[in-house]
Protein backbone atom coordinates (compact mmCIF):
# COMPACT_ATOMS: atom_id res chain seq x y z
CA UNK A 1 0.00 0.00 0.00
CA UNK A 2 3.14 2.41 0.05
CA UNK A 3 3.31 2.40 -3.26
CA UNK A 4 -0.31 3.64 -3.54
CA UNK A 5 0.57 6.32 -0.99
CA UNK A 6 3.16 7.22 -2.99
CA UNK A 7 1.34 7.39 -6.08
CA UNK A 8 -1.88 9.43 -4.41
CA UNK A 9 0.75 11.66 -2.80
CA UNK A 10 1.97 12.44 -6.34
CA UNK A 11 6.00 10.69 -5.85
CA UNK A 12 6.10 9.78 -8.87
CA UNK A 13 9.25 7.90 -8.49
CA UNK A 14 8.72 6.11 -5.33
CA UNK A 15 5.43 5.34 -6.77
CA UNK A 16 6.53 3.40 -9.69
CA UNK A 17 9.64 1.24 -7.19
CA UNK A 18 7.15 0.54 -4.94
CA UNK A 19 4.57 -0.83 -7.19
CA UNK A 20 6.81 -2.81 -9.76
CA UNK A 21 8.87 -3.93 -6.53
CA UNK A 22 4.94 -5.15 -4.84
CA UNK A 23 4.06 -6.56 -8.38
CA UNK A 24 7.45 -8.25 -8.91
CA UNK A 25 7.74 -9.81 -5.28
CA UNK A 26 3.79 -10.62 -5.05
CA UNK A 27 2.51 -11.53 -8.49
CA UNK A 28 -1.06 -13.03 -7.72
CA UNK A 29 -1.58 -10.83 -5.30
CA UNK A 30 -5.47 -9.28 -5.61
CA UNK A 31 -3.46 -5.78 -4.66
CA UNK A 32 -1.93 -5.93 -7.38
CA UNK A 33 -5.12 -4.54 -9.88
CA UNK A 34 -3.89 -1.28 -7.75
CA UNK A 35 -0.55 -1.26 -8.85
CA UNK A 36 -0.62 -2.35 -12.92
CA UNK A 37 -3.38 0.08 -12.94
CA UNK A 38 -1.58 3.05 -10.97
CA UNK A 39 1.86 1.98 -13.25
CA UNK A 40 0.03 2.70 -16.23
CA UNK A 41 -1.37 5.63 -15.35
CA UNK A 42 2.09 6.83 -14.47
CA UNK A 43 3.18 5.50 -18.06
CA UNK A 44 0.58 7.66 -19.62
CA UNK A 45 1.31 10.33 -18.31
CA UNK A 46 4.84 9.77 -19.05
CA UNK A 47 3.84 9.18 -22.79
CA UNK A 48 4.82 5.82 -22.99
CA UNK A 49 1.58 3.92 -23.92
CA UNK A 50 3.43 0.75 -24.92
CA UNK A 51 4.43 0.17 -21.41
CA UNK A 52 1.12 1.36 -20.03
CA UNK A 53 -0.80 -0.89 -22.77
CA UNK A 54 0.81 -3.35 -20.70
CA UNK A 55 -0.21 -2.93 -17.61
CA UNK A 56 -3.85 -1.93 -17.62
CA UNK A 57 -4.15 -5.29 -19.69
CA UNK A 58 -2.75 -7.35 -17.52
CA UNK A 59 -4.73 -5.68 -15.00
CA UNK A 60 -7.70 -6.31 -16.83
CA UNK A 61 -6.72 -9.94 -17.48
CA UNK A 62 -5.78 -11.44 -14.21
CA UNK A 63 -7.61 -9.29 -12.23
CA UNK A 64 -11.32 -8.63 -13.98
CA UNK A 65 -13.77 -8.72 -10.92
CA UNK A 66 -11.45 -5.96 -9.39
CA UNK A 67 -12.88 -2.55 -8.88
CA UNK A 68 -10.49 -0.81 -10.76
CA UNK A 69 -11.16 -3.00 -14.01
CA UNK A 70 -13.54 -0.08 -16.17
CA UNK A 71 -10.35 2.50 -15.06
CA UNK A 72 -8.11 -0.08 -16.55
CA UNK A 73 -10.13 -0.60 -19.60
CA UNK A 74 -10.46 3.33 -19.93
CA UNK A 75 -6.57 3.48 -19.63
CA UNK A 76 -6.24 0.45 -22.08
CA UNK A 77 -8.20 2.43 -24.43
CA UNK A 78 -6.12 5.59 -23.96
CA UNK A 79 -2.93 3.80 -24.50
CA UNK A 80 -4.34 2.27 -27.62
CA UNK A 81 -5.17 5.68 -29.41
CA UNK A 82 -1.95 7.16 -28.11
CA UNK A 83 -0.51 4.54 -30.10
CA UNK A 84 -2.77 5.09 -33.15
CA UNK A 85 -4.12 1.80 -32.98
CA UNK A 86 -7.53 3.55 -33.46
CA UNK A 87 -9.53 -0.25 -34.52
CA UNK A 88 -8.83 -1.44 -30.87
CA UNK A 89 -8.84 1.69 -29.26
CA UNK A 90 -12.68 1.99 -30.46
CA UNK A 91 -13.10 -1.52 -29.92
CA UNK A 92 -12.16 -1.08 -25.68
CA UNK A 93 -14.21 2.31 -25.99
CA UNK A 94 -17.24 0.54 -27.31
CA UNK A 95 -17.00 -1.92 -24.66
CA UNK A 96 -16.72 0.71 -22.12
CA UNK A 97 -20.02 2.46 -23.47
CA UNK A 98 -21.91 -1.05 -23.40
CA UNK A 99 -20.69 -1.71 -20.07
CA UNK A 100 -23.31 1.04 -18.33
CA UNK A 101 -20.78 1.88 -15.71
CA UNK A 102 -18.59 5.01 -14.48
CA UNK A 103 -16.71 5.86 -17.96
CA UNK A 104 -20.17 5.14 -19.75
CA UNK A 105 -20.45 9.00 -20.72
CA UNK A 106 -16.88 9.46 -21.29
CA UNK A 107 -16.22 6.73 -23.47
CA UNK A 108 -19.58 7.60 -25.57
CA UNK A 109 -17.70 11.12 -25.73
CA UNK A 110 -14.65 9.93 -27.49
CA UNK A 111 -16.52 7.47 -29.84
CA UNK A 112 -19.16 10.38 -30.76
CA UNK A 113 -15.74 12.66 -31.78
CA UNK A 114 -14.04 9.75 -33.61
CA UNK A 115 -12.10 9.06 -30.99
């Protein structure tokens, strides 16, 4: 959970060696939808959607009943059309706007402006 701390306190860099350290030492951990899905929002906003494509997948993957799972799907899509891979990016957006959850609205918003 320091790494989380880390991450909601904004240390960027203690954030991202506490979570791949958590993720690297604990693997199956449940705790660890928190940190693939914190690392790749650090990667995106480090402009490096490869390496947050990823994460939020594997988040999304081996952790799907988590409650971070439509944030990792929003950041999956994200990475995707920072990429220009604009067929999967709408594909993960479309499933976001089926889904009738939190990113509903938002992901309606970037398939209604061509992503």
């Amino acid at each position: 959970r320091s790494g989380e701390a880390a991450y909601l306190a904004g240390d960027r860099s203690k954030a991202r060696r506490q979570l791949q350290s958590f993720f690297q030492q604990h693997p199956d951990d449940p705790l660890n939808a928190f940190a693939l899905c914190y690392l790749g929002r650090l990667e995106l906003d480090e402009r490096q959607p490869q390496a947050a494509q990823r994460h939020f997948a594997a988040a999304v993957a081996r952790f799907p009943q988590s409650a971070l799972v439509d944030q990792c799907q929003w950041g999956l899509a994200e990475a995707q059309a920072q990429q220009n891979h604009l067929d999967e990016a709408y594909g993960t957006y479309k499933l976001l706007a089926d889904a009738r959850g939190r990113y509903t609205e938002y992901a309606l918003l970037r398939l209604a402006a061509g992503l």
